[in-house]
N, C-alpha and C. Protein backbone atom coordinates (compact mmCIF):
# COMPACT_ATOMS: atom_id res chain seq x y z
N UNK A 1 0.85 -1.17 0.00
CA UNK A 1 0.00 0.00 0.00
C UNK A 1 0.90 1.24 0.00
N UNK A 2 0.57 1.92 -0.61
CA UNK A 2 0.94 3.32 -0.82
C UNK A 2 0.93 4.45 0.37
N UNK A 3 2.24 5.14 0.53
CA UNK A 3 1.61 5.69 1.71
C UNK A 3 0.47 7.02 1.40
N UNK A 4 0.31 7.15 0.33
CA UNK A 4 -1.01 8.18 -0.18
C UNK A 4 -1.86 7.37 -0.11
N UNK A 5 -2.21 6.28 -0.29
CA UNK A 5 -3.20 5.06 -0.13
C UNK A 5 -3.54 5.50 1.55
N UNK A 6 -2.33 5.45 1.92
CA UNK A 6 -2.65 4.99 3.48
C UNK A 6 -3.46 6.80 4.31
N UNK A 7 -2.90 7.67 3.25
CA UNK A 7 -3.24 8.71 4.29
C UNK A 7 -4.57 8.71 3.57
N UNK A 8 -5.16 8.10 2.84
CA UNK A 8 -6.69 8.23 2.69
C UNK A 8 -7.55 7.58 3.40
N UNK A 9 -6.39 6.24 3.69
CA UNK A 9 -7.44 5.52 4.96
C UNK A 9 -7.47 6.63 6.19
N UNK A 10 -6.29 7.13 6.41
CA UNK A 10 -6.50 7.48 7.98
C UNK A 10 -7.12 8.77 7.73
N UNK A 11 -7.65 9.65 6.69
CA UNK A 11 -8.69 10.62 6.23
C UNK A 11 -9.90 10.63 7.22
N UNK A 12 -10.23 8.78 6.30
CA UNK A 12 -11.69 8.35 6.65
C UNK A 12 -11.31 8.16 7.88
N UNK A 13 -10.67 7.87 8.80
CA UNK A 13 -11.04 7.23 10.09
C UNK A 13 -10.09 5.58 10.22
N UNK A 14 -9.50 5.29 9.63
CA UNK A 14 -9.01 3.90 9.33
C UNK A 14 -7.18 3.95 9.89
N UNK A 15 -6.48 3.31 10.63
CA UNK A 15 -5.53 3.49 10.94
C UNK A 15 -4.63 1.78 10.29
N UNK A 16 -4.61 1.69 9.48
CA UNK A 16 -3.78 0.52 8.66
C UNK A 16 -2.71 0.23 9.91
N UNK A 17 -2.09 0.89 10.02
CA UNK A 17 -0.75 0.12 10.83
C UNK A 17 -1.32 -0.63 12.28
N UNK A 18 -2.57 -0.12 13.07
CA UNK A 18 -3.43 -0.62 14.58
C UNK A 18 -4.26 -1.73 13.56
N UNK A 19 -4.81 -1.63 12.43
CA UNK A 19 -5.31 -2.75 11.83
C UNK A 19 -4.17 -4.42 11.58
N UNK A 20 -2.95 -3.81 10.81
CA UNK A 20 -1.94 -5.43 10.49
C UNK A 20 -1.98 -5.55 12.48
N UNK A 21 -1.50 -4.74 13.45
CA UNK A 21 -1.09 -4.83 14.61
C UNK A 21 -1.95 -6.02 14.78
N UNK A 22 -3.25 -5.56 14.98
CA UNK A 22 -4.44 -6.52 15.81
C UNK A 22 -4.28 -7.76 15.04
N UNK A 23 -4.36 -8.23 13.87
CA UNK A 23 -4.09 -9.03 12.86
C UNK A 23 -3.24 -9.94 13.36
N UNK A 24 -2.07 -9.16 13.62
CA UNK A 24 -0.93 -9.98 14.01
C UNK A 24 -1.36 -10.74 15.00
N UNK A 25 -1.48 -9.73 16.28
CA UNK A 25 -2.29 -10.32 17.74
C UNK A 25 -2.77 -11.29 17.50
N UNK A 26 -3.82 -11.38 17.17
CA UNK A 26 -4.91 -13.15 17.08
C UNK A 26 -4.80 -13.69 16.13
N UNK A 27 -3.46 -13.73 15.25
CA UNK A 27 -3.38 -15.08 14.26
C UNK A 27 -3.04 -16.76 14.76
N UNK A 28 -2.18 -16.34 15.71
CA UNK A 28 -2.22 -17.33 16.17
C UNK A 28 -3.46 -18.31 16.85
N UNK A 29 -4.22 -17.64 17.39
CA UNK A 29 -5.73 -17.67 18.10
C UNK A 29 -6.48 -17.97 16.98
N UNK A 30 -6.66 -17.63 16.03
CA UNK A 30 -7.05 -17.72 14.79
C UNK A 30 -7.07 -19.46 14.35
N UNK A 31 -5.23 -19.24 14.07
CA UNK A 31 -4.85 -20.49 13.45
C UNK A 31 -5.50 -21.84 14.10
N UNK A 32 -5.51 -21.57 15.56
CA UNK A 32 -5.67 -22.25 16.25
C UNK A 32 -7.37 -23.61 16.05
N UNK A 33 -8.10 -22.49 15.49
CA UNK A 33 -9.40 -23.23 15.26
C UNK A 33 -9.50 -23.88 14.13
N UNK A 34 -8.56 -23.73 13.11
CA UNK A 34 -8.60 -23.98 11.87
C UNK A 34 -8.71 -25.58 11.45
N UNK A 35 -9.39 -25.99 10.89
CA UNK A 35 -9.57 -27.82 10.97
C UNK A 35 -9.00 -27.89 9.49
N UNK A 36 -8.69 -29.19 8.70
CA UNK A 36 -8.04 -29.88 7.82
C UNK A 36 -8.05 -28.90 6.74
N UNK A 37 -9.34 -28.74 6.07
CA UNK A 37 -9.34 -28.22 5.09
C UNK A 37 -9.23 -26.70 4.61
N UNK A 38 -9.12 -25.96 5.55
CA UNK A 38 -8.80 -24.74 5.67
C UNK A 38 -7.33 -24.08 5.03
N UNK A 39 -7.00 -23.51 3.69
CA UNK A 39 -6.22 -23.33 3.02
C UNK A 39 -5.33 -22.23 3.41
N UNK A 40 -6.22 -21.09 3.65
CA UNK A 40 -5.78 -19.34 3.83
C UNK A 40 -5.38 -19.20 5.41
N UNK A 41 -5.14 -18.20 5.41
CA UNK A 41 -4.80 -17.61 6.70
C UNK A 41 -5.48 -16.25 6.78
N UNK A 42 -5.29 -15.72 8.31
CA UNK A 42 -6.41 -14.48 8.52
C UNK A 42 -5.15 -13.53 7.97
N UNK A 43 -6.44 -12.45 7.33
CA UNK A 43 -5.30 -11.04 6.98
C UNK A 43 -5.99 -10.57 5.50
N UNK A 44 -6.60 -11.71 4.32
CA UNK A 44 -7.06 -11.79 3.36
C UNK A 44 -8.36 -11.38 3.05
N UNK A 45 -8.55 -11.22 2.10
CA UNK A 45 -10.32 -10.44 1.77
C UNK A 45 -11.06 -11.63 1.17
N UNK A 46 -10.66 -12.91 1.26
CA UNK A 46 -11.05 -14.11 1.21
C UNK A 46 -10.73 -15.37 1.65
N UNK A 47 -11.16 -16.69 1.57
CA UNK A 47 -11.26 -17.84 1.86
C UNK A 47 -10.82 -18.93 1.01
N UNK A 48 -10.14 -19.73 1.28
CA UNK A 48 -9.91 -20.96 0.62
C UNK A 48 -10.27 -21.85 1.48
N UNK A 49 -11.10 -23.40 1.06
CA UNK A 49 -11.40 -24.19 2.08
C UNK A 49 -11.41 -25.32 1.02
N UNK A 50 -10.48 -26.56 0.94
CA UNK A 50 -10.46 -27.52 -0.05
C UNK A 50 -11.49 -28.69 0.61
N UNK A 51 -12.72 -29.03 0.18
CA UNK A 51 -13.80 -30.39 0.45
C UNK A 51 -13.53 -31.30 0.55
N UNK A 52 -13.04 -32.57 1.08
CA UNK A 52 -12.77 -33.94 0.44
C UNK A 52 -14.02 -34.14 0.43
N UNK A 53 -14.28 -34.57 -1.34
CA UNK A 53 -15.38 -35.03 -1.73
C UNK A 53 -15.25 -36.19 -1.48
N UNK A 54 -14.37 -37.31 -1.40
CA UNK A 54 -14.38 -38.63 -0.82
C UNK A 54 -15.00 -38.66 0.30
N UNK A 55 -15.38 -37.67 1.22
CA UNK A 55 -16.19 -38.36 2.64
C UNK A 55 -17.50 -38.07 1.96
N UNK A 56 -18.01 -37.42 1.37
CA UNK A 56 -19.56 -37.30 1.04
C UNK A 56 -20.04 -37.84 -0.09
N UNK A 57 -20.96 -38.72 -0.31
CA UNK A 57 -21.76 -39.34 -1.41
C UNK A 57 -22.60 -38.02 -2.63
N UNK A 58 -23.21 -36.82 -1.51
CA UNK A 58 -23.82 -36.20 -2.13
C UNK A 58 -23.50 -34.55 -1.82
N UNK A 59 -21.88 -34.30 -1.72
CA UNK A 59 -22.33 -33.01 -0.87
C UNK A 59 -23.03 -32.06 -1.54
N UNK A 60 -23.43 -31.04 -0.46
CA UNK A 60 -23.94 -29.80 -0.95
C UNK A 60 -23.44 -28.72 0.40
N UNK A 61 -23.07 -27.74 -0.11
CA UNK A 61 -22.80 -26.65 0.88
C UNK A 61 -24.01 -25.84 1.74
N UNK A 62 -23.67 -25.43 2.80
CA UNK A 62 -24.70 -24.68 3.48
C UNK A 62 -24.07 -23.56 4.03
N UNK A 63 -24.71 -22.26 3.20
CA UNK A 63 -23.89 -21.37 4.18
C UNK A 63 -24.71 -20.70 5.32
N UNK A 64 -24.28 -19.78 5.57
CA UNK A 64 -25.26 -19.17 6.67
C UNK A 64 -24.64 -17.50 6.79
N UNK A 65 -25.46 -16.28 7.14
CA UNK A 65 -25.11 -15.25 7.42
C UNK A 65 -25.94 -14.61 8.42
N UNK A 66 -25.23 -14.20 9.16
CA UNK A 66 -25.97 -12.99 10.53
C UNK A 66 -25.25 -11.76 10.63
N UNK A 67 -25.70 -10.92 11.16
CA UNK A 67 -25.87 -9.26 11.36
C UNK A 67 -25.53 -9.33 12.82
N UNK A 68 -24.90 -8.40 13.22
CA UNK A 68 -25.34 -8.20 15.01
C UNK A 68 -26.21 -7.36 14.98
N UNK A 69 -27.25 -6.85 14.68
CA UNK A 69 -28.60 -6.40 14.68
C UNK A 69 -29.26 -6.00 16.39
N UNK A 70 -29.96 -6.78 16.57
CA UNK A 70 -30.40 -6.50 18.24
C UNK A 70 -29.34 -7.24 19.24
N UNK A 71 -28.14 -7.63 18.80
CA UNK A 71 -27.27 -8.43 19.72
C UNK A 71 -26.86 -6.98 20.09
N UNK A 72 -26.39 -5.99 18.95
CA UNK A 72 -25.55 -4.43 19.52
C UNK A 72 -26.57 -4.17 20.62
N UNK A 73 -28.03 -3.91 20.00
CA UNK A 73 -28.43 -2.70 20.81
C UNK A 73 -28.31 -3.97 22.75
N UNK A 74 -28.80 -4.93 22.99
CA UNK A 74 -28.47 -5.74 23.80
C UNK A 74 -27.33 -5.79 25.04
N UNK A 75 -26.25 -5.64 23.69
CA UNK A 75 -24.59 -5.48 24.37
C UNK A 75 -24.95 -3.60 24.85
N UNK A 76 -25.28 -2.95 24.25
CA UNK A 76 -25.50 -1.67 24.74
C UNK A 76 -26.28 -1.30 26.17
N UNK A 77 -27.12 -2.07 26.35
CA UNK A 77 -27.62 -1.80 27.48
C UNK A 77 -27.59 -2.64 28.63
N UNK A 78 -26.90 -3.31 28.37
CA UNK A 78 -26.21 -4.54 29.57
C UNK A 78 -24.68 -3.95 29.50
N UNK A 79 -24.15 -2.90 28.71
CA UNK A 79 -22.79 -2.55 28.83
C UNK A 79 -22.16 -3.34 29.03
N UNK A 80 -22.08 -4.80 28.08
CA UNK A 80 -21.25 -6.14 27.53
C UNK A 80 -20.61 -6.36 26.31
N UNK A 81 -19.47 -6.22 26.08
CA UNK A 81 -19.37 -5.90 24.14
C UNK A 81 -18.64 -7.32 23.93
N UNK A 82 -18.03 -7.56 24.81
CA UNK A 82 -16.73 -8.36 24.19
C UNK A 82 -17.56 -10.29 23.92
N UNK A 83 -19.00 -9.83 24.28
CA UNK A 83 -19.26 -11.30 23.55
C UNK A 83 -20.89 -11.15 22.44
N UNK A 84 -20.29 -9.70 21.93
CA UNK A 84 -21.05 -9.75 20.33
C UNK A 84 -20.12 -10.76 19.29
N UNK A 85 -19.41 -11.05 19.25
CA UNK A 85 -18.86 -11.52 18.41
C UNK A 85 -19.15 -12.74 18.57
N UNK A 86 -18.94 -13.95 19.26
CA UNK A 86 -18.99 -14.85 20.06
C UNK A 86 -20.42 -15.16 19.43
N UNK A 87 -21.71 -14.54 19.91
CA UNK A 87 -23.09 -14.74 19.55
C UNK A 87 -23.11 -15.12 17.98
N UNK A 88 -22.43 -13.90 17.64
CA UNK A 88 -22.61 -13.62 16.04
C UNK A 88 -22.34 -15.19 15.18
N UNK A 89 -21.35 -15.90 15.43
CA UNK A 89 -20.73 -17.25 15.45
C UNK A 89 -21.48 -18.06 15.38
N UNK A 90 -21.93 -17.79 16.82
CA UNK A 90 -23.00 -18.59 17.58
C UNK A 90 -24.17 -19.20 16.70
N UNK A 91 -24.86 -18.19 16.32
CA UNK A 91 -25.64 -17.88 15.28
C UNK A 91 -25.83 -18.43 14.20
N UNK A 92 -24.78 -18.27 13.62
CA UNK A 92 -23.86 -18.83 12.29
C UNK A 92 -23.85 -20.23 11.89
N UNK A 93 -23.20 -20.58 13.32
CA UNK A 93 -23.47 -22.17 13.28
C UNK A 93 -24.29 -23.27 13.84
N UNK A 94 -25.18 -22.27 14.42
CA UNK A 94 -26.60 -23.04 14.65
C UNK A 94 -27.20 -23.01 13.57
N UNK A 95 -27.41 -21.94 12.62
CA UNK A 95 -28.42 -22.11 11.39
C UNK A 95 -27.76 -23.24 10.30
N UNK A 96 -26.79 -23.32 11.12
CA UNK A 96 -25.72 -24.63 9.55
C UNK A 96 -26.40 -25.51 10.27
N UNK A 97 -26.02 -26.13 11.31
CA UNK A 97 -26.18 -27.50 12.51
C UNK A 97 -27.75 -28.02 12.27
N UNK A 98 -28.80 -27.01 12.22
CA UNK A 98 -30.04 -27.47 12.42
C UNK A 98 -30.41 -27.62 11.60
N UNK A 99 -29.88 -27.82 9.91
CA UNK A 99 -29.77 -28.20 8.81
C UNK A 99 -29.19 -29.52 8.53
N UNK A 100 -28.62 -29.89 9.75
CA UNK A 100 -27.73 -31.36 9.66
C UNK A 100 -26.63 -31.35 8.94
N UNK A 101 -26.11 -30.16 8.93
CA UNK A 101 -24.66 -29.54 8.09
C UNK A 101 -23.46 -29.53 9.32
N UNK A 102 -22.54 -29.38 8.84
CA UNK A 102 -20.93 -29.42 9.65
C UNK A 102 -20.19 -28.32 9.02
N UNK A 103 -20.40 -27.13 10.31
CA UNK A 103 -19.56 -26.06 9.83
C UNK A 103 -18.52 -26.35 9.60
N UNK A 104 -17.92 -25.65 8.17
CA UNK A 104 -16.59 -25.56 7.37
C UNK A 104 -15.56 -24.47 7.81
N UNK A 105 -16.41 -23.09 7.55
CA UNK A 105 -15.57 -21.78 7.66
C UNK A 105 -16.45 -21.09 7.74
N UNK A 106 -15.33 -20.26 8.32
CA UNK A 106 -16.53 -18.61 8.49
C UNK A 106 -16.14 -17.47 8.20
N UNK A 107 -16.80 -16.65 7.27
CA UNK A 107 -16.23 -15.23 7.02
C UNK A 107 -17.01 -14.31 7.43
N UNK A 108 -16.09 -13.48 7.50
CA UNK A 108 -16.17 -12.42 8.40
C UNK A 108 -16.48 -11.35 7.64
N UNK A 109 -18.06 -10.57 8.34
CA UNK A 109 -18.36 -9.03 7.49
C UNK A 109 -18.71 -8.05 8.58
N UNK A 110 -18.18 -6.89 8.41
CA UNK A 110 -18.98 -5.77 9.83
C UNK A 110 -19.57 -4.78 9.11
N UNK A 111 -20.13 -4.57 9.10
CA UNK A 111 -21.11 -3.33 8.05
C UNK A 111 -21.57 -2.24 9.18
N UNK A 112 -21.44 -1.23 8.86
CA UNK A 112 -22.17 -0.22 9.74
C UNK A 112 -22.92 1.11 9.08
C-alpha cells in the first residue's frame, strides 16, 4: 500500500498500521481453530477451504449469514461488548447445525 493510499485511509477514520497490529495479535488464536481443510490464513479479503469429496456421497454446501442487529443494541444496554462476536458465530453455526450440516468456515463481514 501506498503511503497516499494509506493517508486516505486514515482521512476516513481507518488506521492501517493498529489494523496489520491486531491481525498480528490473534493469528495465532485464529490459526488455532482452523480444521483440515482450511487453506488461507487471517489477513485476506477471502477464503480458501479444499472439500474432500471422498467423505460425502452427495455433498452440498450450506452457508449461513448474521448481522449483530439487536445483539448491539443488547450489548448496549447490559454494557457487555466483548461477547457480540462470540453470539454472532453462535448464530452462524446453529443455522448450519439445524440443517444437519458441519460447519466448514466462516467469514467475516462488519457493516455499519
Amino acid at each position: 500500500m501506498t503511503e497516499s493510499q494509506k493517508s486516505k485511509y486514515a482521512e476516513a477514520g481507518v488506521d492501517i498500521d493498529k489494523g496489520n497490529a491486531f491481525v498480528k495479535g490473534i493469528k495465532d488464536i485464529v490459526a488455532s481453530t482452523h480444521q483440515r481443510g482450511v487453506l488461507t490464513d487471517i489477513g485476506g479479503f477471502s477464503a480458501l477451504y479444499a472439500i474432500d469429496l471422498n467423505k460425502y456421497k452427495k455433498p452440498v454446501l450450506v452457508t449461513s449469514t448474521d448481522g449483530v442487529g439487536t445483539k448491539l443494541a443488547v450489548a448496549h444496554l447490559c454494557n457487555k461488548h466483548d461477547t457480540i462476536g462470540i453470539d454472532l458465530v453462535a448464530m452462524c453455526v446453529n443455522d448450519i447445525i439445524v440443517c444437519g450440516a458441519t460447519p466448514l468456515c466462516f467469514l467475516d463481514y462488519f457493516a455499519v
